[in-house]
C-alpha atoms as a PDB file:
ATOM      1  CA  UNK A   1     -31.811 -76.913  39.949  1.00  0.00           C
ATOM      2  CA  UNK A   2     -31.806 -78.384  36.780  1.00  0.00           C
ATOM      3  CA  UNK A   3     -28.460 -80.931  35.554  1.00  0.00           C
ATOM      4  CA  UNK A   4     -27.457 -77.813  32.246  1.00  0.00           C
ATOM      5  CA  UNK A   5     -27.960 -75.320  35.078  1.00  0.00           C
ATOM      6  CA  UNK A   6     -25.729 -77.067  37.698  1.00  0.00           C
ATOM      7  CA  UNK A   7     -23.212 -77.333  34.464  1.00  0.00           C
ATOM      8  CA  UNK A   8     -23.636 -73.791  33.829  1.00  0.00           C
ATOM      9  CA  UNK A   9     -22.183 -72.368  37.864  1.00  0.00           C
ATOM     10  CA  UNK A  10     -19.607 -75.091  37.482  1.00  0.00           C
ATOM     11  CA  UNK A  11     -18.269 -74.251  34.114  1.00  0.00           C
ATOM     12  CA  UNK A  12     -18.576 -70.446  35.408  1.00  0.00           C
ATOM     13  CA  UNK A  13     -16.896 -71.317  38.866  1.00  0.00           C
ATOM     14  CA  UNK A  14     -14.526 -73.246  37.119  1.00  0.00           C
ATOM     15  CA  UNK A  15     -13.746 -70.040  34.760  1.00  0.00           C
ATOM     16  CA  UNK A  16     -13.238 -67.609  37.378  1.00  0.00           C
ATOM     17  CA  UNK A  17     -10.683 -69.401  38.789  1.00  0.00           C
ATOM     18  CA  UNK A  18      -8.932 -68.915  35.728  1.00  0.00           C
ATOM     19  CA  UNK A  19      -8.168 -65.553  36.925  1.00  0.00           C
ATOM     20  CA  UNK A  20      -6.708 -67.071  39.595  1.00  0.00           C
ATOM     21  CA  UNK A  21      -2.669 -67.024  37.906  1.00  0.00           C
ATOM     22  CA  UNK A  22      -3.129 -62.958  36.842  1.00  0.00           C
ATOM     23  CA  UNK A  23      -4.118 -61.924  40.445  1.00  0.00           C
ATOM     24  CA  UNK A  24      -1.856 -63.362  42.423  1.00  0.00           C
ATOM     25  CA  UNK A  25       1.378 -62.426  40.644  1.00  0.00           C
ATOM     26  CA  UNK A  26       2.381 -58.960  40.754  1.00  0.00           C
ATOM     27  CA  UNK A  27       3.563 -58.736  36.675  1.00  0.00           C
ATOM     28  CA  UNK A  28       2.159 -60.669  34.396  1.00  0.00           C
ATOM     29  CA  UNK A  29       4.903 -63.122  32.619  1.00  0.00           C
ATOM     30  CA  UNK A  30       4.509 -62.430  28.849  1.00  0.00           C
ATOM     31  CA  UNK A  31       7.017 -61.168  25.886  1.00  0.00           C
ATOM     32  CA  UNK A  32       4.596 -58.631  24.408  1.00  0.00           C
ATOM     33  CA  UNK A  33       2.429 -57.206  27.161  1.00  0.00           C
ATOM     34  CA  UNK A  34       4.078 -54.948  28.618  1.00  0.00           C
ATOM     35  CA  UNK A  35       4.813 -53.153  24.839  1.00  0.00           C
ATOM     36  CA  UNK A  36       0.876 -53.040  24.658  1.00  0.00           C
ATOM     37  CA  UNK A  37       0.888 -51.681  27.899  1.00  0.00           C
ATOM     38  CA  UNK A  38       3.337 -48.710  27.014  1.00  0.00           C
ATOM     39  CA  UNK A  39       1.590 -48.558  23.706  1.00  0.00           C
ATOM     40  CA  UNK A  40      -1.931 -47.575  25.772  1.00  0.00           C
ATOM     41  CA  UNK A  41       0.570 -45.138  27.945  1.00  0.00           C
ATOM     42  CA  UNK A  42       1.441 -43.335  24.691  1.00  0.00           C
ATOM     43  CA  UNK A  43      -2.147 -43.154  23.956  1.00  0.00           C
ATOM     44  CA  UNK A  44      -2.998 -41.765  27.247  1.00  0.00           C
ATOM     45  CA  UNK A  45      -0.178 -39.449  27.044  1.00  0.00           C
ATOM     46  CA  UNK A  46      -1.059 -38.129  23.315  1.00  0.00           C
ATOM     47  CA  UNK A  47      -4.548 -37.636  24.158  1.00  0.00           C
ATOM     48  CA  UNK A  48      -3.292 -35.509  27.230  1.00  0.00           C
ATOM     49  CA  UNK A  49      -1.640 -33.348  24.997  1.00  0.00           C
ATOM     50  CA  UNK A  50       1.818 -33.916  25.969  1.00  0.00           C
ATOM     51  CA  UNK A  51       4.735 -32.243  23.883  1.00  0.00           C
ATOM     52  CA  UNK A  52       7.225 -34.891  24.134  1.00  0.00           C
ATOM     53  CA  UNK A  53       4.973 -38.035  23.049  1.00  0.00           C
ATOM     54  CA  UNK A  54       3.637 -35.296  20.061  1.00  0.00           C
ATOM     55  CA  UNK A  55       6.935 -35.316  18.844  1.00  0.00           C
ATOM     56  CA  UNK A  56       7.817 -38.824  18.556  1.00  0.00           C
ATOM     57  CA  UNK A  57       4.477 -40.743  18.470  1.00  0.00           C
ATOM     58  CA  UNK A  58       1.327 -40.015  16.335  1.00  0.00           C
ATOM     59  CA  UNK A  59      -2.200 -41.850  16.166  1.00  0.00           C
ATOM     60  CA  UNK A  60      -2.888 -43.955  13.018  1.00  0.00           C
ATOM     61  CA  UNK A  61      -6.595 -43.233  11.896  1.00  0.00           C
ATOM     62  CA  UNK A  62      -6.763 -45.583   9.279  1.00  0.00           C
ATOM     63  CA  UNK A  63      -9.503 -48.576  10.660  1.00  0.00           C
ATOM     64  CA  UNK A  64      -6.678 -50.955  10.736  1.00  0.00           C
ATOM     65  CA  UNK A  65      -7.261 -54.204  12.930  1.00  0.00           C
ATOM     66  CA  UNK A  66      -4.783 -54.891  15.769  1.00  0.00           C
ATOM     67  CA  UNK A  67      -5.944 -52.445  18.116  1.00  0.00           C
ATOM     68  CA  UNK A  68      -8.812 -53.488  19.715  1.00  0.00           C
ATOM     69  CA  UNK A  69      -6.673 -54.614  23.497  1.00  0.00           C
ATOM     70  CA  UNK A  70      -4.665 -51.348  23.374  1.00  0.00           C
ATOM     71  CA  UNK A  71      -8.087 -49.495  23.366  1.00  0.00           C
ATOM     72  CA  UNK A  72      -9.290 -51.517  26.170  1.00  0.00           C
ATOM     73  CA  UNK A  73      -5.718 -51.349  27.859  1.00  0.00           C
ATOM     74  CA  UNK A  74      -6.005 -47.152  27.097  1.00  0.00           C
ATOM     75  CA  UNK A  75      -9.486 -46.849  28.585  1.00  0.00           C
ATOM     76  CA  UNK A  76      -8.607 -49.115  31.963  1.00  0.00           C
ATOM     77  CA  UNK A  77      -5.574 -47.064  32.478  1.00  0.00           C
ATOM     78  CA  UNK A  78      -8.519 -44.168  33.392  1.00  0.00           C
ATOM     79  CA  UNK A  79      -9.436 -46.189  36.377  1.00  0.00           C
ATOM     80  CA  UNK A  80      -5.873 -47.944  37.055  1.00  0.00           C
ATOM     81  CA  UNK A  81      -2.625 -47.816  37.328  1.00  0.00           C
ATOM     82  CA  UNK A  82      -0.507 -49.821  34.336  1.00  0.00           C
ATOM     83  CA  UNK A  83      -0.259 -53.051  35.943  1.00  0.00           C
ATOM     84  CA  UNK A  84      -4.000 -53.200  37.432  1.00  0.00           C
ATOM     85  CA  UNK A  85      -4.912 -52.393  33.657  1.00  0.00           C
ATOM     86  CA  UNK A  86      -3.305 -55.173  32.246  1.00  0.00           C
ATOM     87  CA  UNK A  87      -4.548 -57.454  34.511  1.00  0.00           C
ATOM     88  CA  UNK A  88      -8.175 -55.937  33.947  1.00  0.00           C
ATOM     89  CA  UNK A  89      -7.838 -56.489  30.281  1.00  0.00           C
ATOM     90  CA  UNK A  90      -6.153 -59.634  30.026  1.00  0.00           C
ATOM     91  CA  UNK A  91      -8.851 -61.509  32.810  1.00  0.00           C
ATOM     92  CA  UNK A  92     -12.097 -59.729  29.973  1.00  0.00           C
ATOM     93  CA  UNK A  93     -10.271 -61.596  27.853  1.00  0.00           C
ATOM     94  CA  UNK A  94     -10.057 -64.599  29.602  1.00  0.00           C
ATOM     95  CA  UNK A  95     -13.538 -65.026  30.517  1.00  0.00           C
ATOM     96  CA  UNK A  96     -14.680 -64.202  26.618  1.00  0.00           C
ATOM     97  CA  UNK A  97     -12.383 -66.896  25.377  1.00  0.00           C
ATOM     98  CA  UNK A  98     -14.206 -69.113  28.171  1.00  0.00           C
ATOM     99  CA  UNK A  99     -17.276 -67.526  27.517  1.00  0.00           C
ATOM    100  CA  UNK A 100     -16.500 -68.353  23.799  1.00  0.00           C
ATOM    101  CA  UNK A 101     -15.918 -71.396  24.319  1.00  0.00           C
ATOM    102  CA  UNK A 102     -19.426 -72.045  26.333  1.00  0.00           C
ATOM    103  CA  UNK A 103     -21.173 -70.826  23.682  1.00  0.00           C
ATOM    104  CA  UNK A 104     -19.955 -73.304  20.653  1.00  0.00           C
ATOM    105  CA  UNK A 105     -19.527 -76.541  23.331  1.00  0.00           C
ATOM    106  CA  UNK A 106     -21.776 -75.864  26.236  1.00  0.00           C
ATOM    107  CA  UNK A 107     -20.290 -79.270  28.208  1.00  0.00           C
ATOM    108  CA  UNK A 108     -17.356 -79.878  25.893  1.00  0.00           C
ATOM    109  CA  UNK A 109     -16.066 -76.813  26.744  1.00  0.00           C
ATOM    110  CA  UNK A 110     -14.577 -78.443  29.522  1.00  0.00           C
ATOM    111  CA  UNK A 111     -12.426 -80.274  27.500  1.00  0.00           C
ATOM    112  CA  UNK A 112     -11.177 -76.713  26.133  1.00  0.00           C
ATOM    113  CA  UNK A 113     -10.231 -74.963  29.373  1.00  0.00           C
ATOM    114  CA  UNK A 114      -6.386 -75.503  29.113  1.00  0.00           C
ATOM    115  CA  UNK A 115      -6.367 -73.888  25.460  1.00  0.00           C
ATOM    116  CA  UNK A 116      -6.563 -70.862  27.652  1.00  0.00           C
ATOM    117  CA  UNK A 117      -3.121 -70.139  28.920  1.00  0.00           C
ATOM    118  CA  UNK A 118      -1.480 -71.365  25.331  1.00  0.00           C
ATOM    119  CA  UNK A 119       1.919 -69.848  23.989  1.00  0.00           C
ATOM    120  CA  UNK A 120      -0.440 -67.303  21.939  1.00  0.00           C
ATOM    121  CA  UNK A 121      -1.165 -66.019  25.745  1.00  0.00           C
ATOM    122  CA  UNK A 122       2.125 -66.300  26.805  1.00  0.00           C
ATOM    123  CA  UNK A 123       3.511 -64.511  23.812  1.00  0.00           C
ATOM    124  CA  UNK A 124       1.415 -61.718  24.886  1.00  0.00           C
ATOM    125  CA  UNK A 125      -1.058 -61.780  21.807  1.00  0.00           C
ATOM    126  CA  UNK A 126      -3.541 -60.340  23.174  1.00  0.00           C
ATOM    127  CA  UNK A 127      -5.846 -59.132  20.291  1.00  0.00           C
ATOM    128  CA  UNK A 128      -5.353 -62.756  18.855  1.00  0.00           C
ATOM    129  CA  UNK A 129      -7.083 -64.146  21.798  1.00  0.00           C
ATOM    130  CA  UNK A 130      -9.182 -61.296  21.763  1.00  0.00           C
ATOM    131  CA  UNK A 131     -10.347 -61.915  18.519  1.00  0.00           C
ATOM    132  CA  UNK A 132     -10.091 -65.609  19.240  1.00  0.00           C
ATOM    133  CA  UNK A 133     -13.127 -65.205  21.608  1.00  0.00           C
ATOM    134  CA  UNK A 134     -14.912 -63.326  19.646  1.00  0.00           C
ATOM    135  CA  UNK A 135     -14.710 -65.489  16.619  1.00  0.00           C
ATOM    136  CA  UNK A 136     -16.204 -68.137  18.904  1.00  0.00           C
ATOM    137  CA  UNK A 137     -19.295 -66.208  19.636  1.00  0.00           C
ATOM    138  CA  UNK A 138     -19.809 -64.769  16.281  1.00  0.00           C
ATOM    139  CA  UNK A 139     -19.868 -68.578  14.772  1.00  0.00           C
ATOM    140  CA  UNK A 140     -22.305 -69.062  17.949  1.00  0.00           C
ATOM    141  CA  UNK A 141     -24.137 -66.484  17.331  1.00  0.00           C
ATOM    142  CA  UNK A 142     -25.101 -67.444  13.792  1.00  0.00           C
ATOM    143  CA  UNK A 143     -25.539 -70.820  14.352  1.00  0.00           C
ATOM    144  CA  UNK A 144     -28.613 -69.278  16.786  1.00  0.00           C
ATOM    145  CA  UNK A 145     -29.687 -67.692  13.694  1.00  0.00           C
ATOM    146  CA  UNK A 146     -29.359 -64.028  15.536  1.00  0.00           C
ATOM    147  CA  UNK A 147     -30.061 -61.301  13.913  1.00  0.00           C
ATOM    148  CA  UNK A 148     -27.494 -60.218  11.150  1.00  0.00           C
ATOM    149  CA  UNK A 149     -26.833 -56.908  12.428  1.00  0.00           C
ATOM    150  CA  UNK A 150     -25.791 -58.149  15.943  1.00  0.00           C
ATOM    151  CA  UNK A 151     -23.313 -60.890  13.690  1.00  0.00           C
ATOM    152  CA  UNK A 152     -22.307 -58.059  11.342  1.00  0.00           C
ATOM    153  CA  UNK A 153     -21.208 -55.541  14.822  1.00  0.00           C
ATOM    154  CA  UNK A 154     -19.087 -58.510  16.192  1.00  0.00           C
ATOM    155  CA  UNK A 155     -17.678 -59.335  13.166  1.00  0.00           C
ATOM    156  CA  UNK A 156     -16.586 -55.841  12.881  1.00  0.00           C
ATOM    157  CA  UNK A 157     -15.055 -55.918  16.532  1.00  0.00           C
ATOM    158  CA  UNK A 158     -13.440 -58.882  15.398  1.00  0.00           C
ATOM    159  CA  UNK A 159     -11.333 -57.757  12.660  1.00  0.00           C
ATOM    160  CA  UNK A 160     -10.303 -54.623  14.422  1.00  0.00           C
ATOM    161  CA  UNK A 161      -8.973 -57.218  17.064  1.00  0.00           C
ATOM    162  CA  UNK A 162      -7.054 -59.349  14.390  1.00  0.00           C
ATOM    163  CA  UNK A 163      -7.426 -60.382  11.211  1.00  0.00           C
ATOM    164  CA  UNK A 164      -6.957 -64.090  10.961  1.00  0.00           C
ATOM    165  CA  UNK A 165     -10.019 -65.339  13.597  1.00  0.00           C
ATOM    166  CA  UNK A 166     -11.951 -62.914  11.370  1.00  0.00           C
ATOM    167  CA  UNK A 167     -10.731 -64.663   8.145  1.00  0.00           C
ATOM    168  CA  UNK A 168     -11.421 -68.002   9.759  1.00  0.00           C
ATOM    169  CA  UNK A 169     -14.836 -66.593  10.744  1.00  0.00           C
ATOM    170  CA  UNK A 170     -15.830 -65.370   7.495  1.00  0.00           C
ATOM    171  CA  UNK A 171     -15.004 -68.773   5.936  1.00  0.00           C
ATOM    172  CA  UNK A 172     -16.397 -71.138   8.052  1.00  0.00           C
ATOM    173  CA  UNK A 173     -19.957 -69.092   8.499  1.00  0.00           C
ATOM    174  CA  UNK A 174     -19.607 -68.559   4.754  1.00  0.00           C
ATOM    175  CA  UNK A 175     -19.120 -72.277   3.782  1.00  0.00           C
ATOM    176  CA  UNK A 176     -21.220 -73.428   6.207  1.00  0.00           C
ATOM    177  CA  UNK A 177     -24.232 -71.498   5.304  1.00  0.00           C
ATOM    178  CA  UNK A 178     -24.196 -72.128   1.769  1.00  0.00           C
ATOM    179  CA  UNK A 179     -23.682 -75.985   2.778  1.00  0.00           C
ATOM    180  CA  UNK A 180     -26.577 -76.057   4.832  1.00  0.00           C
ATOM    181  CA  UNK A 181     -28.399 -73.309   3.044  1.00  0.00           C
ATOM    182  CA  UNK A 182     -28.907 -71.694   6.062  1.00  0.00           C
ATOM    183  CA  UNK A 183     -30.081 -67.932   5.857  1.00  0.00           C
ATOM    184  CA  UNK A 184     -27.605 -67.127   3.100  1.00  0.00           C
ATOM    185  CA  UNK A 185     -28.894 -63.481   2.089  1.00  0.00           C
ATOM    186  CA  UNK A 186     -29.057 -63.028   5.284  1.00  0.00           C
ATOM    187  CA  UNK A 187     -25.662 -64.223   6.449  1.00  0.00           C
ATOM    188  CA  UNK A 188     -23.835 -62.959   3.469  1.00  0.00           C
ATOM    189  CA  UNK A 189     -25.271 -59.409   4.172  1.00  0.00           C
ATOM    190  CA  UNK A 190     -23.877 -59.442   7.580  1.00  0.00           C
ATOM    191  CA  UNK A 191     -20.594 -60.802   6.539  1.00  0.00           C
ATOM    192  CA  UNK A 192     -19.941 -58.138   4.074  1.00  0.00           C
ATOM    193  CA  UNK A 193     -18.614 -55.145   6.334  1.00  0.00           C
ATOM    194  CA  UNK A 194     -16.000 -57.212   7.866  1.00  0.00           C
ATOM    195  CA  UNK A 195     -14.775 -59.113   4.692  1.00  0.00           C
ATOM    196  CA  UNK A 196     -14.578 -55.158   3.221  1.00  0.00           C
ATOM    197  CA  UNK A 197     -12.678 -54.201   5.729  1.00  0.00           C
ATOM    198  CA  UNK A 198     -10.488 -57.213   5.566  1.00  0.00           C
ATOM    199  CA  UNK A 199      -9.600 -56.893   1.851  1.00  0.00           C
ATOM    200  CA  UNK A 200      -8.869 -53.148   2.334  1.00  0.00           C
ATOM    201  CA  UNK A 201      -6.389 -54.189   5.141  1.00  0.00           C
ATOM    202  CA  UNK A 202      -5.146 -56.646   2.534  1.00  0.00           C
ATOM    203  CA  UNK A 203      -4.524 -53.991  -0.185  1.00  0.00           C
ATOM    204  CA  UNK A 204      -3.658 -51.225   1.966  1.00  0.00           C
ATOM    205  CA  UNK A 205       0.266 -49.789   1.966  1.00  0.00           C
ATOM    206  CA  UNK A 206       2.160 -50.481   5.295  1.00  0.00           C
ATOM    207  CA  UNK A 207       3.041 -46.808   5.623  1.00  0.00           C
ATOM    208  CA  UNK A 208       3.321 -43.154   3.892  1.00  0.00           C
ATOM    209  CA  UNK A 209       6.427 -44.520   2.174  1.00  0.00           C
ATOM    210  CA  UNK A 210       4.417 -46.350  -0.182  1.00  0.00           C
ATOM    211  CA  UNK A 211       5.818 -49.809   0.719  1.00  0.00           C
ATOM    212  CA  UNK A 212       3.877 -52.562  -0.497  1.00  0.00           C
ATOM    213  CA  UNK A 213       2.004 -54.358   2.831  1.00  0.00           C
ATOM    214  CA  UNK A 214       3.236 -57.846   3.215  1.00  0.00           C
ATOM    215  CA  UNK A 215       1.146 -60.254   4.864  1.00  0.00           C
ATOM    216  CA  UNK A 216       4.796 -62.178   6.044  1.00  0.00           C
ATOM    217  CA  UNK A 217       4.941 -61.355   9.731  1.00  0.00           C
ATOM    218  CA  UNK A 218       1.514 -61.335  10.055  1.00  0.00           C
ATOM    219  CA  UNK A 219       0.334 -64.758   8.790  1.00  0.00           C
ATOM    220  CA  UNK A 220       2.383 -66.975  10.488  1.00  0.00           C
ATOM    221  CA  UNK A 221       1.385 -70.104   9.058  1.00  0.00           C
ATOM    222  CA  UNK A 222       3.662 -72.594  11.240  1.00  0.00           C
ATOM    223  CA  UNK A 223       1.131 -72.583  14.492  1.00  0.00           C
ATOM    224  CA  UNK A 224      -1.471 -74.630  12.175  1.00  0.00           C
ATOM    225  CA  UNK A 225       1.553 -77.182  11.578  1.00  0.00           C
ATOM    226  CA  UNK A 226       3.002 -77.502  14.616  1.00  0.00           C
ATOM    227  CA  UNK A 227       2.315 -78.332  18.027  1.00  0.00           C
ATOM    228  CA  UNK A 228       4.684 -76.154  20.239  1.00  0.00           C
ATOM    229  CA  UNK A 229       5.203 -76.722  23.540  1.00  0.00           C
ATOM    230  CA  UNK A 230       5.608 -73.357  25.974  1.00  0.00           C
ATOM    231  CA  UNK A 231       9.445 -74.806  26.794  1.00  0.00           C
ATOM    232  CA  UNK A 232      11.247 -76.695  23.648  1.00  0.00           C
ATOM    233  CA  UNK A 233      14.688 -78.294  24.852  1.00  0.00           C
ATOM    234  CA  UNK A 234      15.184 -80.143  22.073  1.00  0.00           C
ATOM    235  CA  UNK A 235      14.173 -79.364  18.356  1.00  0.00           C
ATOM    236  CA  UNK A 236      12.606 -83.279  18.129  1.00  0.00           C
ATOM    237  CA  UNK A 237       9.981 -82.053  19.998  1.00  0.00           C
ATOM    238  CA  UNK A 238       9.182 -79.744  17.299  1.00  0.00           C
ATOM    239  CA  UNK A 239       8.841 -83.045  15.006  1.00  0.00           C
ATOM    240  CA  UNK A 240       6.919 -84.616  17.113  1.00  0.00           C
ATOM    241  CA  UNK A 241       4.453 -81.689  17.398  1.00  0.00           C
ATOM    242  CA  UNK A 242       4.342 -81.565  13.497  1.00  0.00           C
ATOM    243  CA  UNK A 243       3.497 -85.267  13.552  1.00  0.00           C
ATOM    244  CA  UNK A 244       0.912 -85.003  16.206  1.00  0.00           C
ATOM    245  CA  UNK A 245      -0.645 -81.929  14.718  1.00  0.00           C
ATOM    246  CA  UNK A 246      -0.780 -83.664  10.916  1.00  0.00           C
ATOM    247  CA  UNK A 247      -2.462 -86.349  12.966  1.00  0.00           C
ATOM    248  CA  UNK A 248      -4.807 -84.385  14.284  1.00  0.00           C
ATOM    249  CA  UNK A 249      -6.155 -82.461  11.195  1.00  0.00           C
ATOM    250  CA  UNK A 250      -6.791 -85.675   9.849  1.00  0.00           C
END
């Protein structure tokens, strides 16, 4: 066996023991998973045709991004009960972030592998790291020169798993291919679907009521400033975080 294959089963061993902290716990210690959870429930319930969901809860059919785990959560709740489905959901998304991550590093993925369980993941934000992953493979995928329609479909599933990876995708591919003038009809074509769909999210109203969509809540623009650790008991560390991260970016 050759040394990249030996690398290969290690870095794929090593990644399935990643699943190791969802399967041996019987709940899953995050703020917002178990409201994406009872969000797929509500799904499963409405599509069931039950009265008392109907009168409370309705489905939004607007192609609005953010939705991407709750479909996955709402089809593994066909095969599993609530807290299987979780755990079924959040270890796909584990080994794409991993999978991601092999794809842009191959080796220096490694060096990645405790990126996995961040605060994003312990926060519960799930189509973040969804979309996370598939950002990674999207920017792999294009720097393989693939086809555009196979970067144009994952681009799409991107943005309906968050918008900012698929901002930071469309960017970097963007800048990147006119800087290296790298297949730029071609990449341009394929980024068009999911930068439409982005702007119409943009420009979109929050609601019925005609509010004005705010992007404040949404964009949270402290992560890329600070370094925060998963338990802060003192607010220095926060300073020290912003420090190390300035430090970092340059």
């Amino acid at each position: 066996m050759t040394r990249d294959r030996w690398l290969a089963l290690l870095y794929a061993t090593t990644a399935l023991l990643h699943l190791l902290p969802i399967w041996r716990v019987q709940y899953i210690p995050t703020v917002d998973g178990p409201s994406h959870v009872y969000n797929a429930v509500v799904m499963r319930e409405l599509a069931a045709g039950s009265p008392e969901m109907q009168r409370v809860f309705r489905i939004d059919a607007r192609p609005s991004p953010n939705w991407m785990s709750h479909a996955m959560l709402r089809l593994a709740l066909t095969v599993a009960s609530p807290l299987v489905a979780e755990k079924l959901v959040l270890s796909i998304i584990v080994l794409l972030f991993l999978g991601g991550l092999w794809m842009l590093g191959r080796v220096y993925a490694f060096l990645a592998m405790p990126l996995v369980y961040s605060l994003l993941m312990q926060m519960g934000s799930y189509n973040f790291m969804l979309a996370t992953a598939l950002m990674m493979f999207a920017v792999a995928l294009w720097w393989r020169e693939a086809k555009p329609i196979a970067l144009a479909i994952l681009l799409i599933a991107t943005y309906f798993a968050h918008p900012i990876p698929t901002a930071v995708a469309l960017l970097f591919i963007g800048v990147a291919s006119l800087a290296l003038r790298r297949r730029i009809l071609a990449t341009f074509a394929a980024l068009t679907p999911a930068t439409l769909l982005l702007g119409w999210f943009a420009l979109q109203p929050s609601a019925e009521q005609g509010v004005a969509w705010s992007w404040k809540g949404t964009v949270l623009w402290q992560p890329l400033t600070r370094m925060l650790l998963l338990l802060t008991f003192d607010l220095r560390q926060l300073t020290f975080g912003t420090v190390s991260a300035s430090s970092s970016a340059c």
